[in-house]
Every structure is written in structure tokens, then in C-alpha cells.
C-alpha atoms as a PDB file:
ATOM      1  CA  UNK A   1     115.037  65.170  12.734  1.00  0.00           C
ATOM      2  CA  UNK A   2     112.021  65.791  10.680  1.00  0.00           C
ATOM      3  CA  UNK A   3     109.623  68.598  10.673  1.00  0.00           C
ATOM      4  CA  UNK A   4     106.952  66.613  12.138  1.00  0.00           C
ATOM      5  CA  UNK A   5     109.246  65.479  14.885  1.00  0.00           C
ATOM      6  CA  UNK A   6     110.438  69.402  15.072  1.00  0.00           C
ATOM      7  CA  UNK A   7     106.381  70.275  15.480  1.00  0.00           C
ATOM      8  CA  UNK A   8     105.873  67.371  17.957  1.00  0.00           C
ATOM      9  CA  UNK A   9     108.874  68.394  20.502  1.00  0.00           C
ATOM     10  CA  UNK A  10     107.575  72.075  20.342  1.00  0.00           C
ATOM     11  CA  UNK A  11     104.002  71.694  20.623  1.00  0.00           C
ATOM     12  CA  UNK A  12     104.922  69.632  24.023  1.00  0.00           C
ATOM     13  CA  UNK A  13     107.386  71.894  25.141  1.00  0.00           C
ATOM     14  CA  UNK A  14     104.704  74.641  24.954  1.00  0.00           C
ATOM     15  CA  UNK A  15     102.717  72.251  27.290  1.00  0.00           C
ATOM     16  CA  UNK A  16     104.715  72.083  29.697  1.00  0.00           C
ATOM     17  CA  UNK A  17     105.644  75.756  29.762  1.00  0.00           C
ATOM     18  CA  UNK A  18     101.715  76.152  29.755  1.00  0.00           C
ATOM     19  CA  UNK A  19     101.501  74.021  32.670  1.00  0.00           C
ATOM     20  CA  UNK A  20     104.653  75.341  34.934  1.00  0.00           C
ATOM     21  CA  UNK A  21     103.410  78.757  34.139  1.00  0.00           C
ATOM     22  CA  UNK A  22     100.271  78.580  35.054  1.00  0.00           C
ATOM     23  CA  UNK A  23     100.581  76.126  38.327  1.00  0.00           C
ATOM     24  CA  UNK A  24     103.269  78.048  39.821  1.00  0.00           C
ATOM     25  CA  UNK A  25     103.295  81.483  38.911  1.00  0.00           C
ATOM     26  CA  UNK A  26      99.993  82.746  37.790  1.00  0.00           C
ATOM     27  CA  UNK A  27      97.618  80.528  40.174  1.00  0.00           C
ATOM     28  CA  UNK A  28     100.344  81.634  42.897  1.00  0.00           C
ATOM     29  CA  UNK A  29     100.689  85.382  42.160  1.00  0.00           C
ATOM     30  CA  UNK A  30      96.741  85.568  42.034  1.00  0.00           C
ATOM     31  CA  UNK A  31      96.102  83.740  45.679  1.00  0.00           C
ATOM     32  CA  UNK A  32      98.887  86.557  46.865  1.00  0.00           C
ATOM     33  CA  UNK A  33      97.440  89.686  45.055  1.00  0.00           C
ATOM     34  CA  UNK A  34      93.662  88.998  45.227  1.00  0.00           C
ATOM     35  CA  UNK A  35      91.221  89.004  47.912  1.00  0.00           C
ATOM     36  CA  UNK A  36      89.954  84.997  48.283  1.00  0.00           C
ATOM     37  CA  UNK A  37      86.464  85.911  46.933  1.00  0.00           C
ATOM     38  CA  UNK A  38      88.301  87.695  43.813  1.00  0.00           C
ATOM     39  CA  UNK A  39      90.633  85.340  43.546  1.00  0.00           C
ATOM     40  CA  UNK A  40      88.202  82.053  43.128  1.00  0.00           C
ATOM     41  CA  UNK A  41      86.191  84.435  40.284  1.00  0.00           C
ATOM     42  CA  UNK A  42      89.646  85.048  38.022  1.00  0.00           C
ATOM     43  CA  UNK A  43      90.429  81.209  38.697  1.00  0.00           C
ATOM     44  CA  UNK A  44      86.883  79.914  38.093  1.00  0.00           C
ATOM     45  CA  UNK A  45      87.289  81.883  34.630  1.00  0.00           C
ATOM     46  CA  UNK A  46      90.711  80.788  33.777  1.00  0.00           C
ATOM     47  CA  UNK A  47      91.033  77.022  34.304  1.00  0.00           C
ATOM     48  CA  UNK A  48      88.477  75.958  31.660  1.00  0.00           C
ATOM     49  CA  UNK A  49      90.433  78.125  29.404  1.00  0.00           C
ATOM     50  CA  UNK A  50      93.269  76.322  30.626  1.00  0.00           C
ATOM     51  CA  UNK A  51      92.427  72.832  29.699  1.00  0.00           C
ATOM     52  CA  UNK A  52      90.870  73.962  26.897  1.00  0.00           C
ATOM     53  CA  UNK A  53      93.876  75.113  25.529  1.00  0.00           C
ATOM     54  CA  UNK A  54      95.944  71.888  26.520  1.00  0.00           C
ATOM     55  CA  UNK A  55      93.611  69.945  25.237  1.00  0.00           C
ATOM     56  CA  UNK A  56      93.500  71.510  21.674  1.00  0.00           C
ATOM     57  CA  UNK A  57      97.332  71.357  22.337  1.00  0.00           C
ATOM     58  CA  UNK A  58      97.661  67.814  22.817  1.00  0.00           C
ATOM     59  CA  UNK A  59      94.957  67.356  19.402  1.00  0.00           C
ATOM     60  CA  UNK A  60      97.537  69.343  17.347  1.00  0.00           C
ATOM     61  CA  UNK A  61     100.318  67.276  18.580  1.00  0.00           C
ATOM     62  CA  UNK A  62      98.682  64.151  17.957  1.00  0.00           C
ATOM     63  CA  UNK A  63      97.467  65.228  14.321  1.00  0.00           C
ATOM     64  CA  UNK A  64     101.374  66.198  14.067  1.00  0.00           C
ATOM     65  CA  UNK A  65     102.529  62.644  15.221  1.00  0.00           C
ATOM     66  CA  UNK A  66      99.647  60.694  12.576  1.00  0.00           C
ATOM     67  CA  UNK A  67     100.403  63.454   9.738  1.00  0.00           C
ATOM     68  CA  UNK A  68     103.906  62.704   9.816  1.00  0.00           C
ATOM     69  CA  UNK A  69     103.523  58.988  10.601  1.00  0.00           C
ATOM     70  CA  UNK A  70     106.022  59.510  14.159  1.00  0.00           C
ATOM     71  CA  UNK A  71     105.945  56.089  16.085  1.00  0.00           C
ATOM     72  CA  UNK A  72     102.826  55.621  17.519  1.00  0.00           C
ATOM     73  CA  UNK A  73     103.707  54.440  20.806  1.00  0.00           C
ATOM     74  CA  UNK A  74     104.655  55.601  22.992  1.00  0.00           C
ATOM     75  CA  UNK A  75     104.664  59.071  20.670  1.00  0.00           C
ATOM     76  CA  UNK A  76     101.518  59.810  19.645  1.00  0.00           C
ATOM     77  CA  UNK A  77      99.262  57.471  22.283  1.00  0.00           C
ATOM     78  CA  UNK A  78     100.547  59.942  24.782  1.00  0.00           C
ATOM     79  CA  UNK A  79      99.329  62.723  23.264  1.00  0.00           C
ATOM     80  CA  UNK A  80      96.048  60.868  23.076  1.00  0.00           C
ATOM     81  CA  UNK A  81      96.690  60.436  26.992  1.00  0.00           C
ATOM     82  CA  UNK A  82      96.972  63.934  27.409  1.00  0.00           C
ATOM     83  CA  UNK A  83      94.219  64.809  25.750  1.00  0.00           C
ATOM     84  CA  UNK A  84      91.844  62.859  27.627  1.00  0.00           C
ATOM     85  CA  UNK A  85      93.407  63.692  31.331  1.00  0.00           C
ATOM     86  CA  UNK A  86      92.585  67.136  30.205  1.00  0.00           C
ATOM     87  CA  UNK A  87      89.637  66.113  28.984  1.00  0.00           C
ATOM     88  CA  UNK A  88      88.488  64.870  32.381  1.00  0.00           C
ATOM     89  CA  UNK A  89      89.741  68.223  34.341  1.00  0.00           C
ATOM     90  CA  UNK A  90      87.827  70.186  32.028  1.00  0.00           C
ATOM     91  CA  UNK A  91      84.967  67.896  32.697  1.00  0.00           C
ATOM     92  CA  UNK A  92      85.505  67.897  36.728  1.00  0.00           C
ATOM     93  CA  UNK A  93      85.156  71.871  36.743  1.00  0.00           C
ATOM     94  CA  UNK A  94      81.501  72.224  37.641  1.00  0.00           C
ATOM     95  CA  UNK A  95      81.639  69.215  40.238  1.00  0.00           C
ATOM     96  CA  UNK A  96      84.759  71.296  42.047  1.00  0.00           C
ATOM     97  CA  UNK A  97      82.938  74.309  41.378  1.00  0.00           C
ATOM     98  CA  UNK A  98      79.975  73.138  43.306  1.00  0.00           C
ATOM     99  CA  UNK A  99      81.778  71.385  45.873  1.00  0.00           C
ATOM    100  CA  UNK A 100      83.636  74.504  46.608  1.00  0.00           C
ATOM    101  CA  UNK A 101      80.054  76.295  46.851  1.00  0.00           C
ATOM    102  CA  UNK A 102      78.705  73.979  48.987  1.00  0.00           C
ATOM    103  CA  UNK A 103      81.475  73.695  51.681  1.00  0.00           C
ATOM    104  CA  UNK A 104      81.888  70.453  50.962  1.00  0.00           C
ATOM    105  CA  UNK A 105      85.707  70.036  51.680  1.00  0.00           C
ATOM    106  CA  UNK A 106      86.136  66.161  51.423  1.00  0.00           C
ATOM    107  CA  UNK A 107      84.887  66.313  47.600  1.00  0.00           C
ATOM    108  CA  UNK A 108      87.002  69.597  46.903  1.00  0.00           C
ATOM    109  CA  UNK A 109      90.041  68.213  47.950  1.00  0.00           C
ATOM    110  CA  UNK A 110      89.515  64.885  46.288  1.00  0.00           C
ATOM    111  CA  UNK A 111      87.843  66.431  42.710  1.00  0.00           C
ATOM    112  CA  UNK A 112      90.820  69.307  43.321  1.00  0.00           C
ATOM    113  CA  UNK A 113      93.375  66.445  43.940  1.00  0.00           C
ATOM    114  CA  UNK A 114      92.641  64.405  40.806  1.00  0.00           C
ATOM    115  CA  UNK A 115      92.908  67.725  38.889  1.00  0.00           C
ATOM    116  CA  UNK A 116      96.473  68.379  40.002  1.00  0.00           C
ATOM    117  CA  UNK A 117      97.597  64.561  39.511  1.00  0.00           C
ATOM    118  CA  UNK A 118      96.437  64.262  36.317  1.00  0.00           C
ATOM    119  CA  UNK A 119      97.927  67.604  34.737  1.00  0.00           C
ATOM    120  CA  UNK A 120     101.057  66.346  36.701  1.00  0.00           C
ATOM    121  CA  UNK A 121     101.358  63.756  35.022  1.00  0.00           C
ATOM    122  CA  UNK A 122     100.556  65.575  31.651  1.00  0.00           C
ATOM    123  CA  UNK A 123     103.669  67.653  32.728  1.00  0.00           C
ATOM    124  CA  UNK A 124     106.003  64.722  33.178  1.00  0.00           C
ATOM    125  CA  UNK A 125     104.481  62.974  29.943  1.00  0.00           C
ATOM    126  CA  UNK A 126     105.537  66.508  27.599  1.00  0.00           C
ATOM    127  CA  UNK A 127     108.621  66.560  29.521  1.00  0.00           C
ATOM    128  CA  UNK A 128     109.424  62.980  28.409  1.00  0.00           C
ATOM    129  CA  UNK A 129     108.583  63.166  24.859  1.00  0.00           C
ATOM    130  CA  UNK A 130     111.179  65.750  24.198  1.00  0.00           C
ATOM    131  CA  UNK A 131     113.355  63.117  25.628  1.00  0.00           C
ATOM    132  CA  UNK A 132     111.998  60.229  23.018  1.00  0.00           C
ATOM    133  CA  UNK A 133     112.210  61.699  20.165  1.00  0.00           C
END
């Protein structure tokens, strides 16, 4: 194994690990500690950050797979997948926002919905690369 292909396997492990930890024990823990009004503030704050930082994540995983010259697909066009379902939750963030502000459960739990699918499937798509490799 290369060092590109060394880079490539860690930067998606720390996806994943950024995803688990953040879906099940931080989002978790703060619903459990925090008041609902409190709660939605730390979230509201957080989540941009969130798929911010996967989103940068995937880019440095997909400079790693072109640097390197790793097989593009499935390798590094799943990176480029990742980076755009991120992409799209960090663009959905004001529309939930809102929704969520406006009572308006139907759209919340779709805009919400497609949110969790898509960094779902971001999760199963680092988890697989390791596995590709």
C-alpha cells in the first residue's frame, strides 16, 4: 500500500468516526442534558460546522486519490459523492432551520429526513472504501 492509499483509508476512516460520533453520541447526549430550547441553539451552531468539516474532508480525500493517481472509480468519484451530499445538507440548513421556526412539521421531517439519508449513506460510502482499497 502506498502513502496516498495510506492518506485515503484514514481521511475516510476519520469520516466515519466524525459521523458515528456526532449522530449518536453528541446529538444524543445534548437532547438528554439540555433543555429543548438550548438544545436546538448548540445544534443550530454545530451542524454547519459539521458538514463543513466533512465536506473539506471528503476535498482532501479526493485531492489525495487525484495526487496519487488511486483508481478513479469507484475511489475517488465517491469522495466527489461525498462531497456534494454534504454539500446539499449544508445547503438544506436554513430551509430546516425555518421550517423548524415556523412549525411546519411536514417540511422538517422531510428536509430533516434527507439530511440523515444522505450522511448515511456518506457513512456506508467511508466505511466501504476502507474495504476497496
Amino acid at each position: 500500500m502506498n502513502l496516498g492509499s495510506t492518506f485515503f483509508i484514514l481521511i475516510s476512516g476519520i469520516s466515519a468516526g466524525v459521523i458515528l460520533f456526532q449522530s449518536f453520541v453528541v446529538a444524543s447526549s445534548i437532547f438528554k442534558v439540555l433543555p429543548e430550547d438550548n438544545a436546538g441553539i448548540l445544534l443550530r451552531n454545530l451542524f454547519p460546522k459539521f458538514f463543513l468539516f466533512l465536506a473539506a474532508l471528503a476535498l482532501a480525500a479526493l485531492a489525495t486519490g487525484l495526487i496519487y493517481r488511486l483508481e478513479f472509480f469507484p475511489l475517488v468519484f465517491m469522495q466527489f459523492v461525498n462531497f456534494i451530499f454534504f454539500v446539499i445538507c449544508y445547503s438544506l440548513i436554513p430551509a430546516t432551520n425555518k421550517a423548524r421556526d415556523e412549525d411546519n412539521k411536514k417540511t422538517f421531517g422531510m428536509l430533516h429526513t434527507v439530511s440523515v439519508l444522505l450522511t448515511l449513506l456518506a457513512l456506508i460510502i467511508n466505511l466501504s472504501l476502507v474495504f476497496l482499497i
